[in-house]
C-alpha atoms as a PDB file:
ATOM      1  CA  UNK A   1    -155.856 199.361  41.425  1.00  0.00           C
ATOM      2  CA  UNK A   2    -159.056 201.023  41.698  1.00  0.00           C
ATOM      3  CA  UNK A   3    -161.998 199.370  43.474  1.00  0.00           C
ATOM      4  CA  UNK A   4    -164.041 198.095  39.899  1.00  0.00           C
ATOM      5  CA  UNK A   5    -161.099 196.943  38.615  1.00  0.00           C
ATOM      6  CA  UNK A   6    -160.694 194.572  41.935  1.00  0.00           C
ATOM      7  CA  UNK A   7    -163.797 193.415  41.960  1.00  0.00           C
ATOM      8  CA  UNK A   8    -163.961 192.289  38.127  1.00  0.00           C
ATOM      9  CA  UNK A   9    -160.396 190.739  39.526  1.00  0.00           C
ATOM     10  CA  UNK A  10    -162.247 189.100  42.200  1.00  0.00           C
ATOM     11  CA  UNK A  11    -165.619 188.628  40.495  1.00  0.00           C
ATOM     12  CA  UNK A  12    -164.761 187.976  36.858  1.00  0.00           C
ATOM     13  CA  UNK A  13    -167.847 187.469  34.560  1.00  0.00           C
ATOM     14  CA  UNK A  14    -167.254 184.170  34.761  1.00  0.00           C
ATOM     15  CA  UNK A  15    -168.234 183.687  38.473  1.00  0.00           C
ATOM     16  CA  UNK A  16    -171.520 184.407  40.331  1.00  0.00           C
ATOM     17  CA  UNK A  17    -171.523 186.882  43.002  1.00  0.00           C
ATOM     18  CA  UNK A  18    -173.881 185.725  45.749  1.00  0.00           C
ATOM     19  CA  UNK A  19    -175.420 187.818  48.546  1.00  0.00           C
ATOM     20  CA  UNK A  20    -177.298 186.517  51.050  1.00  0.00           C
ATOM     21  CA  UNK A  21    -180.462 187.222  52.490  1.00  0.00           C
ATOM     22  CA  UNK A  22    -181.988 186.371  56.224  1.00  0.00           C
ATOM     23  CA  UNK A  23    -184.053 183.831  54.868  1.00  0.00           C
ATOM     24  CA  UNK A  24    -180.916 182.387  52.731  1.00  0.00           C
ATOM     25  CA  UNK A  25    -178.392 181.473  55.471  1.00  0.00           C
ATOM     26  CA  UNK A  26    -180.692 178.283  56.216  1.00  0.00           C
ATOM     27  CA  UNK A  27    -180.296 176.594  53.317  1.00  0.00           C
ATOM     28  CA  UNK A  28    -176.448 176.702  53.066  1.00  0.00           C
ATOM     29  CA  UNK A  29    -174.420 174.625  55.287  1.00  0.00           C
ATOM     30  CA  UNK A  30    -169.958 174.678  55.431  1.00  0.00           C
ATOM     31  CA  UNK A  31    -170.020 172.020  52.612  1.00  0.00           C
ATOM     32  CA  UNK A  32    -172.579 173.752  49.907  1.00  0.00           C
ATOM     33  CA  UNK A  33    -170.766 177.029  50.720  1.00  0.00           C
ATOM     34  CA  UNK A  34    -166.980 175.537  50.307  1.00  0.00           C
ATOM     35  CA  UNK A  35    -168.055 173.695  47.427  1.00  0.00           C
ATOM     36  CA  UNK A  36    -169.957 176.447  45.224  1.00  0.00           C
ATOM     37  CA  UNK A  37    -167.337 178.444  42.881  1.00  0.00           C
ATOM     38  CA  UNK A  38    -168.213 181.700  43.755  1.00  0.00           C
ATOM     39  CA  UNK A  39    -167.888 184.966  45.067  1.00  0.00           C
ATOM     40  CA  UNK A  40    -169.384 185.448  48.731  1.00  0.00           C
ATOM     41  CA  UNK A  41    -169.125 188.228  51.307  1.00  0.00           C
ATOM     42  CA  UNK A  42    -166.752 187.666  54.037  1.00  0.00           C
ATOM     43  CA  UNK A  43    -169.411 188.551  56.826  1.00  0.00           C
ATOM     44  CA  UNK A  44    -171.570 185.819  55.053  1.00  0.00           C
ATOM     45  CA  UNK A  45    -168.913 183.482  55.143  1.00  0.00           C
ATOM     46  CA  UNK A  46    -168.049 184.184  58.486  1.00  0.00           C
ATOM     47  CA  UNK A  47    -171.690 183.688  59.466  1.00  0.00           C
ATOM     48  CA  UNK A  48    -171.750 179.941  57.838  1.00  0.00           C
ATOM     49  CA  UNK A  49    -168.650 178.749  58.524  1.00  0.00           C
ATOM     50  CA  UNK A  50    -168.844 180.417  62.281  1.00  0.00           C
ATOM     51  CA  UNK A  51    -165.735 182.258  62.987  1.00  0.00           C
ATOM     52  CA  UNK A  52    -166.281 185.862  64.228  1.00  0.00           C
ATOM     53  CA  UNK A  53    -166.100 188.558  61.458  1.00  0.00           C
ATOM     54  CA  UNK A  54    -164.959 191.274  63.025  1.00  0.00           C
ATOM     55  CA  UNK A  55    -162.087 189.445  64.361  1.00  0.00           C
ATOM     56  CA  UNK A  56    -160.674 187.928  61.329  1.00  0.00           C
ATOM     57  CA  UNK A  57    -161.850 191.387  59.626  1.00  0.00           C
ATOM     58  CA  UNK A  58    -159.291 193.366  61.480  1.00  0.00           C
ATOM     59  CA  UNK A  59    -156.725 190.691  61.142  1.00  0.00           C
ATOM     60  CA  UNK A  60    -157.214 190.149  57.572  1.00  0.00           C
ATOM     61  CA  UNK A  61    -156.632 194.178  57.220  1.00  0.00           C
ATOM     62  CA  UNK A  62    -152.699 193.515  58.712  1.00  0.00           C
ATOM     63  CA  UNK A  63    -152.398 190.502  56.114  1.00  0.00           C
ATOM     64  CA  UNK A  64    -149.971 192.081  53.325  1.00  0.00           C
ATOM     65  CA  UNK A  65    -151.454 189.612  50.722  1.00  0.00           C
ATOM     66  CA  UNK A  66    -154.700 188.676  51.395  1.00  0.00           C
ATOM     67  CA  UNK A  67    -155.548 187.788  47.434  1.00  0.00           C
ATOM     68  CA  UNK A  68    -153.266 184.734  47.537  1.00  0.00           C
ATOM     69  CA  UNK A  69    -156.250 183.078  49.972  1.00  0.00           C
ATOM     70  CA  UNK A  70    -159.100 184.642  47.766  1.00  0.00           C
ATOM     71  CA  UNK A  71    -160.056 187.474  50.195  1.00  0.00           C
ATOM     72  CA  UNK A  72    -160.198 191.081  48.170  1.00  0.00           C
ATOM     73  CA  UNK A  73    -161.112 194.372  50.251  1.00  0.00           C
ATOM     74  CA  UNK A  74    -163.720 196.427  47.443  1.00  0.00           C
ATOM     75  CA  UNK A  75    -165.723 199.534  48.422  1.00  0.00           C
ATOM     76  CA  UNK A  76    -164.551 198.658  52.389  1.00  0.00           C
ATOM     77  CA  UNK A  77    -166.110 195.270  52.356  1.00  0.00           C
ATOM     78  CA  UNK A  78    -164.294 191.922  51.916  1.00  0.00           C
ATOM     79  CA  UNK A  79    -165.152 189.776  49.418  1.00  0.00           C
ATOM     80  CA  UNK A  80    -163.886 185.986  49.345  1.00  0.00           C
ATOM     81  CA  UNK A  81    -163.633 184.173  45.913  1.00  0.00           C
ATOM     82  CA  UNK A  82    -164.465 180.582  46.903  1.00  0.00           C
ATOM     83  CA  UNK A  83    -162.204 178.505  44.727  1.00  0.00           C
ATOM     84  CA  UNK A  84    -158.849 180.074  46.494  1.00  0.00           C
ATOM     85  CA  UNK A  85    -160.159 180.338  49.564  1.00  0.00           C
ATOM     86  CA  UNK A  86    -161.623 176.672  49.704  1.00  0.00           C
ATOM     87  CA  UNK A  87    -158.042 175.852  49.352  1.00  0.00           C
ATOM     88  CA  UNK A  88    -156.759 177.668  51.763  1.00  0.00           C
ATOM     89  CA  UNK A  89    -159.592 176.568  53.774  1.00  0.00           C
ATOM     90  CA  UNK A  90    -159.501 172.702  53.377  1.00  0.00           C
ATOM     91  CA  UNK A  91    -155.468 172.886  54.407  1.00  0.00           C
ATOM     92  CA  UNK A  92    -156.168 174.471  57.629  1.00  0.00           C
ATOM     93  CA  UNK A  93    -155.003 177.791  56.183  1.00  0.00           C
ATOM     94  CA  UNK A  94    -151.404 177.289  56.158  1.00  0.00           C
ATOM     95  CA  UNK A  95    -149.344 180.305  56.209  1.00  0.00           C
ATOM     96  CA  UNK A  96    -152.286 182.693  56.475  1.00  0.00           C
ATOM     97  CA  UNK A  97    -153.850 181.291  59.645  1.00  0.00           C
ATOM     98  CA  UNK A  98    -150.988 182.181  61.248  1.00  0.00           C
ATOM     99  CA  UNK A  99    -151.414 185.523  60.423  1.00  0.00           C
ATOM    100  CA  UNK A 100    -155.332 185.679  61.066  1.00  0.00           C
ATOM    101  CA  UNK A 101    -155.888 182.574  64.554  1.00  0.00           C
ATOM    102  CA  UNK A 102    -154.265 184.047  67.863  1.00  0.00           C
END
């Protein structure tokens, strides 16, 4: 699958793609971000919901299906598409957390 055809997989027309500025990051909180259905950057995500990045980044690279939580690798960055990984999310991440939490 080539990298524009993941990312209209992962960011269908359909869903905004948000990026985040400095000056964004204070008005989002865990809620707003779990709750908007949307397409985020992982480091954003990271930086919200405060887990390290580069730790879940490396872990999430050994994770054989990574799409099943919402979490797509395009151009060597990781997107997340909120509405899977909200799920995944809310549950405690069963399945995949044991992959990705020491």
């Amino acid at each position: 699958m080539t990298n524009a055809s993941k990312l209209e997989v992962c960011a269908p027309e359909s869903l905004e793609l948000i990026f985040f500025d400095e000056d964004d990051f204070e008005n989002w909180d865990p809620e707003r971000l779990l709750e908007t259905d949307a397409v985020f950057l992982l480091r954003d995500v990271a930086r919200i919901l405060a887990f390290d990045f580069e730790s879940w980044a490396a872990r999430v690279e050994a994770f054989t299906e990574p799409e099943k939580v919402g979490l797509v690798k395009v151009w060597g960055h990781w997107f997340v598409k909120m509405a899977e990984f909200h799920t995944w999310y809310a549950n405690g991440g069963l399945g995949f957390s044991q992959k990705l939490v020491s």
